[in-house]
C-alpha atoms as a PDB file:
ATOM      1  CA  UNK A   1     -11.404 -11.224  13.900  1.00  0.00           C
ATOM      2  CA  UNK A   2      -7.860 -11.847  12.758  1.00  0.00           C
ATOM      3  CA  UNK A   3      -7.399 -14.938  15.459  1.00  0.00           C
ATOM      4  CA  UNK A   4     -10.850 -16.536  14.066  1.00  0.00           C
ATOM      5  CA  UNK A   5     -10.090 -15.875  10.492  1.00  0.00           C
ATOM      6  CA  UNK A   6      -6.276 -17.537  10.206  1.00  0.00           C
ATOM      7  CA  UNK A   7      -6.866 -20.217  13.459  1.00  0.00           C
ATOM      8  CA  UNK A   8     -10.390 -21.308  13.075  1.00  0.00           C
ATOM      9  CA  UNK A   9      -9.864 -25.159  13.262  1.00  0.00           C
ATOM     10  CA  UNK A  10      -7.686 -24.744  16.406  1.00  0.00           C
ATOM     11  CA  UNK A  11      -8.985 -21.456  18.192  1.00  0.00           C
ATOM     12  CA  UNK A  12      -5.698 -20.538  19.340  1.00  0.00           C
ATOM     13  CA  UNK A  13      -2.602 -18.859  17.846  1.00  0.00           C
ATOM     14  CA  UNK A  14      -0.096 -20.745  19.467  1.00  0.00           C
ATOM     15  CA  UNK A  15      -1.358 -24.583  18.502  1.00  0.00           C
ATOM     16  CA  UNK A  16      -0.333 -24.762  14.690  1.00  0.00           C
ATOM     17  CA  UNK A  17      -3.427 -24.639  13.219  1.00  0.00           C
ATOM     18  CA  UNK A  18      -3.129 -22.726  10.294  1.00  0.00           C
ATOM     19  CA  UNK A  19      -5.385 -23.750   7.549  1.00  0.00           C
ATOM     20  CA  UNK A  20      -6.505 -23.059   3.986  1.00  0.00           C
ATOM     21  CA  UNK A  21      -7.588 -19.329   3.870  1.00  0.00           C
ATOM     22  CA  UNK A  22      -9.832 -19.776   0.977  1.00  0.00           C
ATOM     23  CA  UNK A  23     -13.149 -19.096  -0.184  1.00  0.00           C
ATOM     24  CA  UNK A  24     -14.574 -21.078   2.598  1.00  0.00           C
ATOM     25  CA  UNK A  25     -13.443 -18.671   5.230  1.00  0.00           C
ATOM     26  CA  UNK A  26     -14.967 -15.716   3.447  1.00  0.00           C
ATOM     27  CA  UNK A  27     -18.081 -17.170   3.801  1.00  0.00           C
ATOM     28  CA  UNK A  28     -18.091 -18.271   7.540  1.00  0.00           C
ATOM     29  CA  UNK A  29     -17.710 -14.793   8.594  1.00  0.00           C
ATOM     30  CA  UNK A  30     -20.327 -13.190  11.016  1.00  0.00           C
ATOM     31  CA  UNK A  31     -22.577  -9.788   9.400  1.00  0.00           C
ATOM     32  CA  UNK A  32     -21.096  -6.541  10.277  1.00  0.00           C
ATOM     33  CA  UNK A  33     -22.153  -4.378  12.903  1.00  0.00           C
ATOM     34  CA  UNK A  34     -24.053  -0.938  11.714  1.00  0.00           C
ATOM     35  CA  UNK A  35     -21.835   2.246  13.162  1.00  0.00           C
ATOM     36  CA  UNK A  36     -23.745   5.467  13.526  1.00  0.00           C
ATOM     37  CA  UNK A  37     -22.340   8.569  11.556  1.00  0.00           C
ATOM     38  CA  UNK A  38     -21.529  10.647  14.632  1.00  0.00           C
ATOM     39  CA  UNK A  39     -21.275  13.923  11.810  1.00  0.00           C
ATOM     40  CA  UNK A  40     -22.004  14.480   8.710  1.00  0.00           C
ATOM     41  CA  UNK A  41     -21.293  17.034   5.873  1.00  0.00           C
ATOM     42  CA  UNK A  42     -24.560  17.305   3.716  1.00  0.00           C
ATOM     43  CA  UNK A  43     -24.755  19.548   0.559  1.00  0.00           C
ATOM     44  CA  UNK A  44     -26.771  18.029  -2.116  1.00  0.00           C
ATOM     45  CA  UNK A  45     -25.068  18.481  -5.312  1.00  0.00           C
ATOM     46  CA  UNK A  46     -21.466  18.201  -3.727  1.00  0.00           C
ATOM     47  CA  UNK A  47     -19.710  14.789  -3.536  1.00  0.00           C
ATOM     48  CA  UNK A  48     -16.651  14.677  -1.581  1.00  0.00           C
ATOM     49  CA  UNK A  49     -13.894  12.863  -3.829  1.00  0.00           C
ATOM     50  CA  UNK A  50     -10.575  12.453  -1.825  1.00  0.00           C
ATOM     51  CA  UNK A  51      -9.917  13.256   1.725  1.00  0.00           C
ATOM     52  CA  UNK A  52      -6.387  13.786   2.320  1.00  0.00           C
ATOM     53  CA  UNK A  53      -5.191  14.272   6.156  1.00  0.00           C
ATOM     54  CA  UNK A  54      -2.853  16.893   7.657  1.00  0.00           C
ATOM     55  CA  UNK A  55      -0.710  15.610  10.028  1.00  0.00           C
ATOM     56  CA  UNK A  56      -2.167  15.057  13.237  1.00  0.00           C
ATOM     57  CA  UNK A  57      -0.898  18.230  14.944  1.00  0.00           C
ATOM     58  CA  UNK A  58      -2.974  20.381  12.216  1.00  0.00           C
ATOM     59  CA  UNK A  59      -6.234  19.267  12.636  1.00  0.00           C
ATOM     60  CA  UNK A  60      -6.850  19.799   9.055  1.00  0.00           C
ATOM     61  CA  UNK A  61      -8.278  17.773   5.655  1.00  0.00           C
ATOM     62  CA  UNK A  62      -7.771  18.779   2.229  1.00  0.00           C
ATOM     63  CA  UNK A  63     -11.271  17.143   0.660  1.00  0.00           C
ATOM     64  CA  UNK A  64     -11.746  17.247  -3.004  1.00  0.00           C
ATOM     65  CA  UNK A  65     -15.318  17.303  -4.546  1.00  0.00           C
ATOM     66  CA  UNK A  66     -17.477  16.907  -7.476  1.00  0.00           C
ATOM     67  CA  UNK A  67     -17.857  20.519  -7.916  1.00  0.00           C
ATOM     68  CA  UNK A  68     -14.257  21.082  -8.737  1.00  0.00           C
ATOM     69  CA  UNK A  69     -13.144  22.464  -5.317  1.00  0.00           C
ATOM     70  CA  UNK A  70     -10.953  21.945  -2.542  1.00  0.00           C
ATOM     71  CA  UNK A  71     -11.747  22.423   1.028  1.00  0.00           C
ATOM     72  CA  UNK A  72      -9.826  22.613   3.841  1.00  0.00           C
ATOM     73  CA  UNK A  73     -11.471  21.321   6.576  1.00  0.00           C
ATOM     74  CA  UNK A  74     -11.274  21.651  10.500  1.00  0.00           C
ATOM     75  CA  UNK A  75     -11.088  18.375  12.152  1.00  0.00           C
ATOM     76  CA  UNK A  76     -11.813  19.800  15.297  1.00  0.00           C
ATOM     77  CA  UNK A  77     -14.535  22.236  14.510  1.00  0.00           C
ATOM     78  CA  UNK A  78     -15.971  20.839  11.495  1.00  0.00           C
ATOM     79  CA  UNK A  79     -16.209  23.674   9.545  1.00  0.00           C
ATOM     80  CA  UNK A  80     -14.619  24.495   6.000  1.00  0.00           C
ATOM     81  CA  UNK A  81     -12.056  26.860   6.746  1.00  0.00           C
ATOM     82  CA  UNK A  82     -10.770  27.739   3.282  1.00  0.00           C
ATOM     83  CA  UNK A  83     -11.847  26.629  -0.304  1.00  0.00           C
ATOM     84  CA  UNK A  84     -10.205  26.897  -3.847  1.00  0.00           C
ATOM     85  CA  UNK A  85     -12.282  27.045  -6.802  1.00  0.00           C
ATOM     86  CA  UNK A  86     -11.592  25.933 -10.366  1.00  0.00           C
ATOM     87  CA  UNK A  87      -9.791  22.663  -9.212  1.00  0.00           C
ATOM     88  CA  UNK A  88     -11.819  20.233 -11.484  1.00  0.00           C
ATOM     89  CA  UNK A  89      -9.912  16.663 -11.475  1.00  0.00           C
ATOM     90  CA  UNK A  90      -7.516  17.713  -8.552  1.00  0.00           C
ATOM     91  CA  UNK A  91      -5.398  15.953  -6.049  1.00  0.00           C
ATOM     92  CA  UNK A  92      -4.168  16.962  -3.361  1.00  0.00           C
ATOM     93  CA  UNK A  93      -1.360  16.178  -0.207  1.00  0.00           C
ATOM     94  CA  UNK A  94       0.434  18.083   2.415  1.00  0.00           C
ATOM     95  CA  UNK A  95       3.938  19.070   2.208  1.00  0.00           C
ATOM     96  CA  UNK A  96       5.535  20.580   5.436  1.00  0.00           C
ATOM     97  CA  UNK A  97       9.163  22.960   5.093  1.00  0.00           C
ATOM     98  CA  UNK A  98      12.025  23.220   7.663  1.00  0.00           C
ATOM     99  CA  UNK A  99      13.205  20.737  10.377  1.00  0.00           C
ATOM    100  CA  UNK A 100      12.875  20.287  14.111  1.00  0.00           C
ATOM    101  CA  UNK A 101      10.260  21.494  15.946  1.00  0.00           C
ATOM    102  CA  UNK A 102       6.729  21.325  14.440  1.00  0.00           C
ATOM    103  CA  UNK A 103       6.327  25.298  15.757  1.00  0.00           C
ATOM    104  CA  UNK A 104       9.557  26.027  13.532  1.00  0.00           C
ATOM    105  CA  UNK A 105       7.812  24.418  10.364  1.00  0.00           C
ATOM    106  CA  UNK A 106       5.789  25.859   7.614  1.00  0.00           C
ATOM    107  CA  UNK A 107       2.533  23.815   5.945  1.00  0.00           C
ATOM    108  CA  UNK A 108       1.870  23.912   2.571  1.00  0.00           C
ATOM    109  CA  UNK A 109      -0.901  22.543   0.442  1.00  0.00           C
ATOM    110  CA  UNK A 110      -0.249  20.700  -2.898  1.00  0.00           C
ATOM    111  CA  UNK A 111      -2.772  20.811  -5.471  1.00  0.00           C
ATOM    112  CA  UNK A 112      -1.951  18.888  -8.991  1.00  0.00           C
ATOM    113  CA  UNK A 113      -4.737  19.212 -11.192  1.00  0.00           C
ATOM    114  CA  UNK A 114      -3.916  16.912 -14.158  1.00  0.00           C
ATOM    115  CA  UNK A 115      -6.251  18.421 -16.459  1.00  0.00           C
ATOM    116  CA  UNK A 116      -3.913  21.422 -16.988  1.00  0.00           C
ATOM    117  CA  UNK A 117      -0.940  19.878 -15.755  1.00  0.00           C
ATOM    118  CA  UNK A 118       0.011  22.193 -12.656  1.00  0.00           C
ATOM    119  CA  UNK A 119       1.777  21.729  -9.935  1.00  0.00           C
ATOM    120  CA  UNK A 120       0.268  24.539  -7.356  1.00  0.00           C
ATOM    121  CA  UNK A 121       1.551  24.812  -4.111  1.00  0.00           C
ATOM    122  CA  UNK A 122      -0.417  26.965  -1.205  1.00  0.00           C
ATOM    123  CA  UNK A 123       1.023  27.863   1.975  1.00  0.00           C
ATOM    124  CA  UNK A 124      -1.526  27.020   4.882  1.00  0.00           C
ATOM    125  CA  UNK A 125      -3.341  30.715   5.788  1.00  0.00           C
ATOM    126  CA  UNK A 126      -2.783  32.082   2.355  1.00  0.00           C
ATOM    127  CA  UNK A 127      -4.818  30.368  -0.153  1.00  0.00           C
ATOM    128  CA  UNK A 128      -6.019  33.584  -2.333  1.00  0.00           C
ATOM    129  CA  UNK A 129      -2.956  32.788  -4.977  1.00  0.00           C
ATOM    130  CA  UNK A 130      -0.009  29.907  -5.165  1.00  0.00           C
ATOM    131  CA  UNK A 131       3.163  30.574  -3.139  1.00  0.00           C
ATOM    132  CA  UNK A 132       4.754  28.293  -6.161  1.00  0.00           C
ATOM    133  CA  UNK A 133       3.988  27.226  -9.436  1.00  0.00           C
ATOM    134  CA  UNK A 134       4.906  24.684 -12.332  1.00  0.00           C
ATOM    135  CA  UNK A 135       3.722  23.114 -15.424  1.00  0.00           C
ATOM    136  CA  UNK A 136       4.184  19.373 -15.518  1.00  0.00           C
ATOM    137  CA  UNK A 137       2.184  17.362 -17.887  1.00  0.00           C
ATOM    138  CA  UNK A 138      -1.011  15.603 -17.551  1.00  0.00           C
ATOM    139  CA  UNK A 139      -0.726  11.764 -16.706  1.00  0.00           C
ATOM    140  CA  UNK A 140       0.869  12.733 -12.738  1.00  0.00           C
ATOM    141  CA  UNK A 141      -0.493  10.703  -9.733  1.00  0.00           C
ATOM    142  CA  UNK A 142       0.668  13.012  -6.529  1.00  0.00           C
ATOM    143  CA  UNK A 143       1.475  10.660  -3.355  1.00  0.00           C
ATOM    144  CA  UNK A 144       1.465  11.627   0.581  1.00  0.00           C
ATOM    145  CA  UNK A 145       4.829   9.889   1.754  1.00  0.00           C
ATOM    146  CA  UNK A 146       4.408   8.735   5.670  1.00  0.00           C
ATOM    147  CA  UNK A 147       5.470  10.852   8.412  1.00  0.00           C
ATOM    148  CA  UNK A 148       7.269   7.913  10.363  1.00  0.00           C
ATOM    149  CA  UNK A 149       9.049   4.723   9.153  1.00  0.00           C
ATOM    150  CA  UNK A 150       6.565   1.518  10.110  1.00  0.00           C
ATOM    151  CA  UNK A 151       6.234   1.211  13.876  1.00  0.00           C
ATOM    152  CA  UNK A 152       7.847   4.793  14.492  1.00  0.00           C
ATOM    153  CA  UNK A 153       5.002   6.110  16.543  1.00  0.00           C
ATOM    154  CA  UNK A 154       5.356   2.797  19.029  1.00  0.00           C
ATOM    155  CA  UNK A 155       7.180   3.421  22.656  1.00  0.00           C
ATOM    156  CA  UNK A 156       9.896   1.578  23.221  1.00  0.00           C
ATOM    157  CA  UNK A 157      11.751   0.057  25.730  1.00  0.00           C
ATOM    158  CA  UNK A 158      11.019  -2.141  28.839  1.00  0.00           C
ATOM    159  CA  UNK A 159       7.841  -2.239  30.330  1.00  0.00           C
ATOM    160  CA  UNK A 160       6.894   0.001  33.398  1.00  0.00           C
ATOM    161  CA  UNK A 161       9.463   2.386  32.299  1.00  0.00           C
ATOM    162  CA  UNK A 162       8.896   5.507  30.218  1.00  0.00           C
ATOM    163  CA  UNK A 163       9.393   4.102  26.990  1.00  0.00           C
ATOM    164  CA  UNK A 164      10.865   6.711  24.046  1.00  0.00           C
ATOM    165  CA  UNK A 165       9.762   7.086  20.630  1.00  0.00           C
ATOM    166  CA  UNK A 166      11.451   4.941  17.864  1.00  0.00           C
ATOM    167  CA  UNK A 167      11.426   8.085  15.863  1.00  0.00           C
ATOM    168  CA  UNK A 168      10.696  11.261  15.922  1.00  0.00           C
ATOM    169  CA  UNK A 169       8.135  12.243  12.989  1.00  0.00           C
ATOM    170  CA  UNK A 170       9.929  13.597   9.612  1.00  0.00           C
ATOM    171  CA  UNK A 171       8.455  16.522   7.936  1.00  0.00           C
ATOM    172  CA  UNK A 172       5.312  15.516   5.990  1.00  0.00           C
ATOM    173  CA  UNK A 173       6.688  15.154   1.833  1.00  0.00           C
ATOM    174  CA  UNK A 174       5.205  14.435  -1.085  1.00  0.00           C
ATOM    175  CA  UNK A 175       5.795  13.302  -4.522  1.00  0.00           C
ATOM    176  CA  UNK A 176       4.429  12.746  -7.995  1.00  0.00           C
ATOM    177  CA  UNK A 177       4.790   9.371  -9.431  1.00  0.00           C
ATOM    178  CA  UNK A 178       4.315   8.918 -13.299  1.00  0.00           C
ATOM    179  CA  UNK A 179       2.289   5.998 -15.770  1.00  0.00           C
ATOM    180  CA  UNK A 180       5.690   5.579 -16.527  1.00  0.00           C
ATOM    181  CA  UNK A 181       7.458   5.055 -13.409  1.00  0.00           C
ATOM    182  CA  UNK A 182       9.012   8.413 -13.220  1.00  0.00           C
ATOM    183  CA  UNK A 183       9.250   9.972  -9.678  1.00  0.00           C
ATOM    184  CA  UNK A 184       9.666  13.689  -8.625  1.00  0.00           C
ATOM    185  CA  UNK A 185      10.450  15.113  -5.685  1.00  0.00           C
ATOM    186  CA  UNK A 186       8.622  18.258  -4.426  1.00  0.00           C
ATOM    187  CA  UNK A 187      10.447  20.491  -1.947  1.00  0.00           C
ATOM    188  CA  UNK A 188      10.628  24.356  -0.920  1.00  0.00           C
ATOM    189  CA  UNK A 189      13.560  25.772   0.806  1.00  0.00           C
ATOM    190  CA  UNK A 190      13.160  28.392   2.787  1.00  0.00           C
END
């Protein structure tokens, strides 16, 4: 799709011929295929808001919904493992303690609800009260930072050799981001 859409006069990359990537190529573009839902969560009243995904190794998904609650969610399973109540307007994002080894590091859920202006933080298997607590504000947009710098999960070296990673995956961070521009860090030392 990417080949068609930038070299469509000349049909290959390699031959120069980029062209105008206007309105024009919008339009020449063939319908979209239909993809079955392969699973689907269906509760009537409930509208899932925000997914937000654990790193990979968890198998988890913080979703937020319409009723003002947050669910984690078992990727492998499909089940709701966990839910908090009374999270109306809530975001959420992962934020992961300790270095090395993923077995040596603890998860923790991050809940900002920006009606009340809270910074909650959960620790993954405890959810019945806040390992941590603060009052920030309203007006707070919380952000999942990347696990690995762009390209970091690619092999590398030469070819029919065992390539290495570029990098190894950081802990999982997050941080809140103001209207403003302000930035704050959230961390937990343990």
């Amino acid at each position: 799709m990417a080949r068609s859409y930038f070299w469509r006069s000349s049909g290959a990359p390699g031959s120069g011929g980029l062209t105008d990537t206007g309105s024009s190529a919008a339009t020449s573009c063939e319908a979209g295929t239909t993809v079955p839902c392969a699973f689907a969560v269906r509760d009537s009243p409930r509208k899932v808001l925000d997914i937000s995904l654990a790193p990979a190794v968890y198998g988890l998904a913080a979703l937020t919904d319409s009723l003002g609650r947050i669910l984690l969610f078992d990727l492998e399973s499909c089940e709701a493992v966990q839910m908090l109540k009374g999270q109306r307007g809530s975001q959420c994002a992962w934020l992961e303690s300790g270095e090395g080894p993923v077995d040596r590091r603890r998860m923790f859920v991050v809940v900002y609800t920006s009606r009340r202006g809270t910074v909650e933080v959960f620790e993954l298997g405890s959810l019945e009260r806040p390992f941590a607590s603060v009052c920030i504000g309203p007006g707070w947009k919380l952000v999942q930072c990347p696990e690995q710098p762009l390209g970091g999960s690619l092999p590398v070296g030469p070819v029919g050799r065992a390539g290495r990673r570029a990098a190894l995956p950081v802990p999982t961070r997050c941080i809140l981001m103001s209207s403003k521009g302000d930035m704050a860090y959230i961390d937990i030392s343990i």
